[in-house]
C-alpha atoms as a PDB file:
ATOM      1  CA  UNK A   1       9.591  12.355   4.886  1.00  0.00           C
ATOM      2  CA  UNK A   2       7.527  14.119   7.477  1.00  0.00           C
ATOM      3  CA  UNK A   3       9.843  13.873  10.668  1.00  0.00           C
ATOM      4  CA  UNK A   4       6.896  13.645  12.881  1.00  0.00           C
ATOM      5  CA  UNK A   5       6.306   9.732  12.107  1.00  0.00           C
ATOM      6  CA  UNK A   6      10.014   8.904  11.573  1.00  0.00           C
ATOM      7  CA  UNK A   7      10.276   7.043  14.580  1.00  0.00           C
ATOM      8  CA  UNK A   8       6.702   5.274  13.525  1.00  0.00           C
ATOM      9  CA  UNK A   9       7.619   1.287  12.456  1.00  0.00           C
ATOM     10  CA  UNK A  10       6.221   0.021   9.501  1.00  0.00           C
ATOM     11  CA  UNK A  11       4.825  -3.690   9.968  1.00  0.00           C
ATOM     12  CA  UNK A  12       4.110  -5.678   7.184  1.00  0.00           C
ATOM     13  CA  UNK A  13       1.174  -7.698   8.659  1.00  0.00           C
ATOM     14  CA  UNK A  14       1.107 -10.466   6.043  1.00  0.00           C
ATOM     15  CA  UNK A  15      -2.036 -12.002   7.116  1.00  0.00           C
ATOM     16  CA  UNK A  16      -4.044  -9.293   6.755  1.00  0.00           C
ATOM     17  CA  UNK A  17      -2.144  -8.163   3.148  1.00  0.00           C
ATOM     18  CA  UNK A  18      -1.216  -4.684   4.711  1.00  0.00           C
ATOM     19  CA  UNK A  19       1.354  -2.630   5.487  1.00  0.00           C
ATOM     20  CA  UNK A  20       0.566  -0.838   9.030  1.00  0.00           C
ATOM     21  CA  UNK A  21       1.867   1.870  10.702  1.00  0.00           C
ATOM     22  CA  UNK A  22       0.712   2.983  14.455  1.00  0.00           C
ATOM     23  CA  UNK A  23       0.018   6.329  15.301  1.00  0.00           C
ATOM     24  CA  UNK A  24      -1.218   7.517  19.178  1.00  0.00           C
ATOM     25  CA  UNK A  25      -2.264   3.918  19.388  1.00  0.00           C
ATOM     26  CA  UNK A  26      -4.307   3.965  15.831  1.00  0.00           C
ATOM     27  CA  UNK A  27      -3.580   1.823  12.959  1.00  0.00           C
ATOM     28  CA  UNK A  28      -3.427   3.619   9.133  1.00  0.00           C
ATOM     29  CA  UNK A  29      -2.895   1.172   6.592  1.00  0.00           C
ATOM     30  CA  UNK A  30      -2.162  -0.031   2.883  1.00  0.00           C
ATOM     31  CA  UNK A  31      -4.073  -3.290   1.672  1.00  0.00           C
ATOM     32  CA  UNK A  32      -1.782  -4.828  -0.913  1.00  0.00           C
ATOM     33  CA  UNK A  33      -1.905  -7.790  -3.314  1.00  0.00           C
ATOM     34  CA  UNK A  34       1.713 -10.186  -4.015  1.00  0.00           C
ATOM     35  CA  UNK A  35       1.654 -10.255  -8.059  1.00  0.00           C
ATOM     36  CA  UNK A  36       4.527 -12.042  -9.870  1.00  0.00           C
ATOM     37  CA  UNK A  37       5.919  -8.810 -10.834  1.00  0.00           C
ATOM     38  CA  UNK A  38       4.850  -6.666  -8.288  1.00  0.00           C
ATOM     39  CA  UNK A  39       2.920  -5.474  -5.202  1.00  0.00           C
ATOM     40  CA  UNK A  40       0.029  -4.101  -6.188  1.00  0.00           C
ATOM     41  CA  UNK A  41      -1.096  -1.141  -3.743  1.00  0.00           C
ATOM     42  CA  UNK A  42      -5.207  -1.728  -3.155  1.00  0.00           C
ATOM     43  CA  UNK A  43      -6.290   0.911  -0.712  1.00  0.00           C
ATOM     44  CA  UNK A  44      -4.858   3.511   1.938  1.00  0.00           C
ATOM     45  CA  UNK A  45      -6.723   3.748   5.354  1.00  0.00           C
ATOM     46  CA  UNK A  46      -6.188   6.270   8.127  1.00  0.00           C
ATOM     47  CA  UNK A  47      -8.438   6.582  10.387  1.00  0.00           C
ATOM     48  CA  UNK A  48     -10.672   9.584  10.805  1.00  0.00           C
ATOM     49  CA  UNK A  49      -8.807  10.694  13.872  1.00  0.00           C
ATOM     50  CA  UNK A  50      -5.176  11.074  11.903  1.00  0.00           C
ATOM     51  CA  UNK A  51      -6.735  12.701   9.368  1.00  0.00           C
ATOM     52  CA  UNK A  52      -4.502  16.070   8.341  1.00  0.00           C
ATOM     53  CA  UNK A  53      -1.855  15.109  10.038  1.00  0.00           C
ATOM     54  CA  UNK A  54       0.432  13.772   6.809  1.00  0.00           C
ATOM     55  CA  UNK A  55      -0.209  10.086   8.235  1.00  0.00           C
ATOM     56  CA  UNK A  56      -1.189   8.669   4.855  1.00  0.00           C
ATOM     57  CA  UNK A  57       1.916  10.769   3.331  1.00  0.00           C
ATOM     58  CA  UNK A  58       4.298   9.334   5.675  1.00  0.00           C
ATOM     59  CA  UNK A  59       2.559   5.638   5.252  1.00  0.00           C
ATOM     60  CA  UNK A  60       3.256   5.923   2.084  1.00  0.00           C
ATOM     61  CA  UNK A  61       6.720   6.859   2.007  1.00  0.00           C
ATOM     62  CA  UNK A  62       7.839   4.366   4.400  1.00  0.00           C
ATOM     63  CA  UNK A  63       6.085   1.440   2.597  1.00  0.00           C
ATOM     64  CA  UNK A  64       7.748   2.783  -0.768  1.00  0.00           C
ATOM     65  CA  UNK A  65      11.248   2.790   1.373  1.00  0.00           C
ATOM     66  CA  UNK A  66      10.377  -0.922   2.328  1.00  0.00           C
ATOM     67  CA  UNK A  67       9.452  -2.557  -0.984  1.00  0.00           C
ATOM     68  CA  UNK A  68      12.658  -0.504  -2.463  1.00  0.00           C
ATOM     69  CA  UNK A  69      15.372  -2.012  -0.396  1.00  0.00           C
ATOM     70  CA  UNK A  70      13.563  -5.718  -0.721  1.00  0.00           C
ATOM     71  CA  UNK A  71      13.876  -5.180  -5.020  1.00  0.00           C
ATOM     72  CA  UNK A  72      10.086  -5.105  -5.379  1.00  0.00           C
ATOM     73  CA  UNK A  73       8.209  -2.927  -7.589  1.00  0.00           C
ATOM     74  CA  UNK A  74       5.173  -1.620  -7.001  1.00  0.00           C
ATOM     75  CA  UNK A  75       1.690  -1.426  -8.815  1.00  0.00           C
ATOM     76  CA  UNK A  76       0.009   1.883  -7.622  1.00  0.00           C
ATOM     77  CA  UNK A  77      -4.139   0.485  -7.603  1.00  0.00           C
ATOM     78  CA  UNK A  78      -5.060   2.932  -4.662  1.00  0.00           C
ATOM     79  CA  UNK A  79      -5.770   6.663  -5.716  1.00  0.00           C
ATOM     80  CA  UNK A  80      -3.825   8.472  -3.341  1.00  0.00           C
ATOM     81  CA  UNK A  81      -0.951   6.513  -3.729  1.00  0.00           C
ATOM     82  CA  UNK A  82      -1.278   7.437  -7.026  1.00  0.00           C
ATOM     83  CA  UNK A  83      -1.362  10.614  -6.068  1.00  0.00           C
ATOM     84  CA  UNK A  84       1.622  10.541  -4.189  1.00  0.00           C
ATOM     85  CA  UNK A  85       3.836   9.289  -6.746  1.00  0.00           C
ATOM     86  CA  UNK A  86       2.295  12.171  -9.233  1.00  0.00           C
ATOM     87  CA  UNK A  87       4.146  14.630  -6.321  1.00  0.00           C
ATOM     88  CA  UNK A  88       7.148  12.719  -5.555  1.00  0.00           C
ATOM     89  CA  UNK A  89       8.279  11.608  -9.029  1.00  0.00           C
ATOM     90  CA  UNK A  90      11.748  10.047  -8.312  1.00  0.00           C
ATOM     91  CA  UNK A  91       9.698   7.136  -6.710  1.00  0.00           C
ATOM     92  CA  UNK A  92       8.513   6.179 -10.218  1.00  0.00           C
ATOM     93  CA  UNK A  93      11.805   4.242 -10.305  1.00  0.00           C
ATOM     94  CA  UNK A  94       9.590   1.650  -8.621  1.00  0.00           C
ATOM     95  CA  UNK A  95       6.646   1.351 -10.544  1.00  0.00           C
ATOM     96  CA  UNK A  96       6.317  -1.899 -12.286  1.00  0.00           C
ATOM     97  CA  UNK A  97       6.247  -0.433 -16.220  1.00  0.00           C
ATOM     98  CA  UNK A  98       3.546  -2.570 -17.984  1.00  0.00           C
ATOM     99  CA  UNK A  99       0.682  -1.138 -16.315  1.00  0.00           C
END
């Protein structure tokens, strides 16, 4: 993980369905969906001003680390998180199978 954001808290923020993370007082974010099975990943957001930075990256990451040590499995809907996992294979450990 980028060591620039490791001090950044993840907050799930249930009532909006997204994982948030704060950055010089801006919010990037993953919209996400409960399934039985799974959390489905939706969207990724970081704002225009984080852009380039490895925001999204570290976003990522963290909300990967969080589902992981609750058991949960993951549905990878958004494209870069897609992405991500297509560059970081050992995270596929997480990836709900019967997509």
């Amino acid at each position: 993980m980028d060591t620039r954001y490791e001090s950044n808290k993840l907050v799930n923020n249930s009532a909006e369905s997204r994982f948030e993370m704060e950055v010089d007082g801006t919010i990037a974010f993953i919209k996400y969906k409960t399934m039985p099975d799974s959390v489905a990943l939706l969207h990724t957001e970081v704002p225009s001003v984080l852009e380039g930075r490895g925001v999204a990256a570290a976003l990522v990451e963290k909300t990967l680390m969080y589902l992981e040590e609750r058991n949960q499995k993951i549905a990878p809907f958004c494209p870069y998180v897609s992405a991500f996992l297509k560059r970081h294979l050992n995270w596929q450990r997480i990836v709900v199978q019967s997509l």
